[in-house]
Protein backbone atom coordinates (compact mmCIF):
# COMPACT_ATOMS: atom_id res chain seq x y z
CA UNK A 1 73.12 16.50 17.46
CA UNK A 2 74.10 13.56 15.33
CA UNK A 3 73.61 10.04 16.14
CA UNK A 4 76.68 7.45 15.37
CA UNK A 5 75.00 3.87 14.21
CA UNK A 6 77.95 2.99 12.33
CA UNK A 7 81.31 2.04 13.19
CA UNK A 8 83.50 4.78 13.27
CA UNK A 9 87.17 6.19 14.38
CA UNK A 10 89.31 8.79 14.98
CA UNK A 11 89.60 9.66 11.48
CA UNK A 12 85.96 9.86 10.38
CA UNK A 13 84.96 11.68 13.52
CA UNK A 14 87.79 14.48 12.48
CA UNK A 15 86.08 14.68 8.89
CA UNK A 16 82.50 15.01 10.59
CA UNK A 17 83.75 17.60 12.73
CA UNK A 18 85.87 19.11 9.43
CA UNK A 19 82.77 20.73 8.00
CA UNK A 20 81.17 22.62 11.24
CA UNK A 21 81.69 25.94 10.96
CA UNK A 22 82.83 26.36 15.08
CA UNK A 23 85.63 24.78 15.95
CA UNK A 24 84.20 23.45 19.57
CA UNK A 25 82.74 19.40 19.64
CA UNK A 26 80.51 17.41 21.98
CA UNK A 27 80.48 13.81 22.67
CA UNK A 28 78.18 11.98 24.52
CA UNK A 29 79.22 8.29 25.45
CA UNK A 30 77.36 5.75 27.55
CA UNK A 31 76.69 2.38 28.06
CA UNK A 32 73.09 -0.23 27.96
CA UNK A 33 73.08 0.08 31.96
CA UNK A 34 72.42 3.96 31.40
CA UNK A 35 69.20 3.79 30.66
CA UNK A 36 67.99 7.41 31.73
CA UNK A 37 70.69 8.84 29.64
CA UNK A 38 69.22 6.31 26.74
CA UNK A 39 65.76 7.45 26.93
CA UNK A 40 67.03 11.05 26.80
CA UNK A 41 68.80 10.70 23.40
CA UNK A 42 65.90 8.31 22.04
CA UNK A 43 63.09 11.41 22.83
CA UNK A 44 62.60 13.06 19.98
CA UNK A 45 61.19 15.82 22.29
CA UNK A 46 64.52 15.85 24.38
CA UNK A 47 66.58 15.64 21.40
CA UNK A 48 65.18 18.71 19.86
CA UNK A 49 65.70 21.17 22.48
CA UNK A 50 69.01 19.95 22.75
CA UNK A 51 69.72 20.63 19.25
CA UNK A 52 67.76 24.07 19.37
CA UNK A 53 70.45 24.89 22.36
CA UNK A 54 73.50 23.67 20.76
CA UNK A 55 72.70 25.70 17.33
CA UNK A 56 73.46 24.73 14.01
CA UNK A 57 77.42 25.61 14.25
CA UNK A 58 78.94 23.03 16.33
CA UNK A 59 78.08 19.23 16.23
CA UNK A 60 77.31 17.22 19.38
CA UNK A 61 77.60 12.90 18.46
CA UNK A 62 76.16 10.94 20.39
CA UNK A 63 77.30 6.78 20.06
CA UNK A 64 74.90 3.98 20.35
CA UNK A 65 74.91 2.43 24.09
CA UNK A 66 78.07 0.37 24.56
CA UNK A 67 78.29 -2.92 26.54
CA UNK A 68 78.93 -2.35 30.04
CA UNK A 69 82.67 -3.66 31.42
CA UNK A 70 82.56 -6.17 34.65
CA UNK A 71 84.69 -7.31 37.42
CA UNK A 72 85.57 -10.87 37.21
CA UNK A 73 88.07 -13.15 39.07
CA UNK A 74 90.99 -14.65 37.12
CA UNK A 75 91.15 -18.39 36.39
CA UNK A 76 94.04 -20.12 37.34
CA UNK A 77 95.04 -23.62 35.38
CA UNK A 78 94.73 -26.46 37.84
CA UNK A 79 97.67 -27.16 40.48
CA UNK A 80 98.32 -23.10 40.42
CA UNK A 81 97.98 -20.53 42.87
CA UNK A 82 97.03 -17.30 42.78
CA UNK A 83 95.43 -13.68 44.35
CA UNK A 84 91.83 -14.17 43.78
CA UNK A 85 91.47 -10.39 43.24
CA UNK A 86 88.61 -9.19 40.98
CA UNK A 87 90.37 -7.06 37.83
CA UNK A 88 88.32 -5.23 35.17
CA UNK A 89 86.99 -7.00 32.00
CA UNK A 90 86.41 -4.53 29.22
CA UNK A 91 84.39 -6.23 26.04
CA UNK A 92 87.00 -5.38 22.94
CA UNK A 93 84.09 -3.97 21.21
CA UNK A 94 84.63 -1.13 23.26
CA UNK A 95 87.37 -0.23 23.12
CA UNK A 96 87.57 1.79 19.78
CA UNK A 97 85.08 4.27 20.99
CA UNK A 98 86.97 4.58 24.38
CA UNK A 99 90.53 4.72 22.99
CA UNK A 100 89.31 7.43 20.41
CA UNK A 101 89.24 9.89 24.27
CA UNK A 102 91.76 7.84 25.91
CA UNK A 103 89.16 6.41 28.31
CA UNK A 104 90.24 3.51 30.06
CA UNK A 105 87.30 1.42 30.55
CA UNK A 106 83.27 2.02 30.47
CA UNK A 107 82.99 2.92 34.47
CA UNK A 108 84.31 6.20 33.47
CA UNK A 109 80.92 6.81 31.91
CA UNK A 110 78.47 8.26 31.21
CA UNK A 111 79.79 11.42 30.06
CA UNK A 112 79.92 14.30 28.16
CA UNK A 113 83.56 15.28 25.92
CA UNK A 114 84.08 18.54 24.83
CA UNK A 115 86.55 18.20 22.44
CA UNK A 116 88.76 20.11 19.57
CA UNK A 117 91.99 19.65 17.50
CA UNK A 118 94.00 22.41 18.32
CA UNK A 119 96.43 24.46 16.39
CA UNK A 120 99.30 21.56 16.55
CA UNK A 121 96.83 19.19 15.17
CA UNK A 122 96.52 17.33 18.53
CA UNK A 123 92.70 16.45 20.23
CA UNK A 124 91.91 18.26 23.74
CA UNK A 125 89.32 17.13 26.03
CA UNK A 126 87.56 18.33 29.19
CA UNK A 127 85.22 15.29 30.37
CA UNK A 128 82.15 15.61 32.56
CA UNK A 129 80.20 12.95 34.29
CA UNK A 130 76.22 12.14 33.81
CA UNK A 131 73.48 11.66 35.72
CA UNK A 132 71.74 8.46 35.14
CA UNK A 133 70.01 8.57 38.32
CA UNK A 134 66.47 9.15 36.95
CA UNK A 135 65.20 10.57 33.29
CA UNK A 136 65.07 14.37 34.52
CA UNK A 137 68.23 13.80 35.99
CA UNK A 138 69.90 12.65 33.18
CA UNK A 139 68.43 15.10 30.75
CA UNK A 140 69.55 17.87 33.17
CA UNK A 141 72.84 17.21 33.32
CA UNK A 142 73.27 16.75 29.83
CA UNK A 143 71.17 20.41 28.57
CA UNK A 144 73.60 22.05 31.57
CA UNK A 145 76.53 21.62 29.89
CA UNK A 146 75.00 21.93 26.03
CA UNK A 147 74.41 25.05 27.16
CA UNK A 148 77.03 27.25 28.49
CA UNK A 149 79.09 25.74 26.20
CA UNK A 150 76.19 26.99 23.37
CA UNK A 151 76.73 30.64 25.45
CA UNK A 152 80.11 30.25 25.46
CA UNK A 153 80.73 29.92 21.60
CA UNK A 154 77.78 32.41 20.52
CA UNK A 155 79.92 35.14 22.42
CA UNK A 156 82.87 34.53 20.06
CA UNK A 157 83.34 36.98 17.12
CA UNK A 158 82.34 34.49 14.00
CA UNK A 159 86.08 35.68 12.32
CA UNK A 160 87.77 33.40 15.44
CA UNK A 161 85.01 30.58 15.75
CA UNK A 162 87.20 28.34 13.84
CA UNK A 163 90.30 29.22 16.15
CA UNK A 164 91.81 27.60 19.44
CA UNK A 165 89.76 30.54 21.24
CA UNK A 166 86.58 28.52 21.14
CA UNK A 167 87.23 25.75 23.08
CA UNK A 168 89.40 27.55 25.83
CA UNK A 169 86.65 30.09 26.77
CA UNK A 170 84.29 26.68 26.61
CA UNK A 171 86.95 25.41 29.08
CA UNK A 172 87.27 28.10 31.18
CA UNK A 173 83.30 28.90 31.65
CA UNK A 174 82.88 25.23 32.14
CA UNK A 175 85.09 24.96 35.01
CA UNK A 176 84.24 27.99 36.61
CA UNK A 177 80.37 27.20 36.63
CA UNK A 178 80.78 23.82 38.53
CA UNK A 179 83.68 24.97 40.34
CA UNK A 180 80.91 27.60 41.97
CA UNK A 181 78.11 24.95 41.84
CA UNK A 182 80.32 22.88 44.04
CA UNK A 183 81.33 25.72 46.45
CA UNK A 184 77.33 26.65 46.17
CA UNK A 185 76.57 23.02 47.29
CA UNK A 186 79.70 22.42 50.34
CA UNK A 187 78.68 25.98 51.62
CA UNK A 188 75.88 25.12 53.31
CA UNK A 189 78.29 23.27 55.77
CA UNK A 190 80.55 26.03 56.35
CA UNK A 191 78.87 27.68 59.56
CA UNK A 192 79.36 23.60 60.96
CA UNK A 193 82.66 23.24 59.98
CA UNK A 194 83.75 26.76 61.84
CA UNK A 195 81.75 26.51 64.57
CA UNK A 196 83.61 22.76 64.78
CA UNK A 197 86.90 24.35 64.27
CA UNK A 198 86.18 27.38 66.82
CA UNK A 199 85.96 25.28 69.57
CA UNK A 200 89.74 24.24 69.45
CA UNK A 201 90.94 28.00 68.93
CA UNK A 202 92.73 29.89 71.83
């Protein structure tokens, strides 16, 4: 786990991430109105078990709280008319964190990146929302992923850690497990749904 104070870009993350020895990457980006997820990454008690999960061979960054984006309604110059429709304000400081994941504004979060560079030099991402609804919550969500991505890359053979291989069986294992945590979850309304549907069957 490493903490981002400073400002930073693409290119200093890719020289952080340079001299790992796995070739898998974590990000965790959120915003002052995610204050669960705050207190998470400020307990030195939650932060360790995190970083005994994750392992010494792959870094996870985690950027200071961002300002929070909010709808606002234009302003029109007097004698014009308009749409008084609310649009998006995003504060610029923002914006070099979320460009760096091609986020488009700071609803999107909080989240968790799992990134890598692949083999034509270009970055990959699979994104997951976080809970903020309360501090377990939020810790929760965050240790679920750490860790079946931390299974995922300790099954690797160390000779192809540093290969493509990582992150696409850290893909695959990702999706799967919430694919089946979703169908887990909807199940439960399956025997409503057919008993629903059997009624309008010849």
């Amino acid at each position: 786990m490493f903490p981002i104070e400073k400002e930073f870009g693409l290119k200093e993350l890719r020289s952080q991430c340079d001299n790992s020895t796995s070739r898998i990457f974590g990000f965790i980006m959120y915003t002052r109105r995610h204050s669960y997820i705050a207190k998470v990454l400020e307990d030195i008690h939650f932060w360790n078990e995190l970083d005994e999960i994750s392992g010494p061979r792959w870094p996870i960054f985690a950027v200071r709280p961002l300002e929070q984006g909010y709808y606002s309604y234009p302003n029109f110059p007097p004698g014009f008319i308009g749409m008084m429709v609310q649009t998006w304000s995003e504060p610029n400081e923002n914006r070099k964190y979320l460009d760096v994941f091609s986020l488009k504004e700071s609803s999107d979060l909080p989240c968790f990146i799992v990134f890598i560079w692949n083999d034509d030099n270009e970055l990959e991402q699979i994104t997951f929302k976080l809970s903020n609804q309360n501090q377990d919550a939020a810790f929760d969500s965050i240790r679920e992923i750490v860790s079946i991505i931390a299974d995922a890359e300790q099954q690797i053979v160390p000779t192809y850690r540093k290969t493509d291989s990582v992150f696409r069986n850290v893909k695959e294992d990702l999706k799967a497990h919430f694919f089946y945590k979703k169908l887990k979850k909807s199940s439960k309304y399956f025997p409503y749904i057919y008993d629903f549907i059997s009624k309008f069957l010849p």
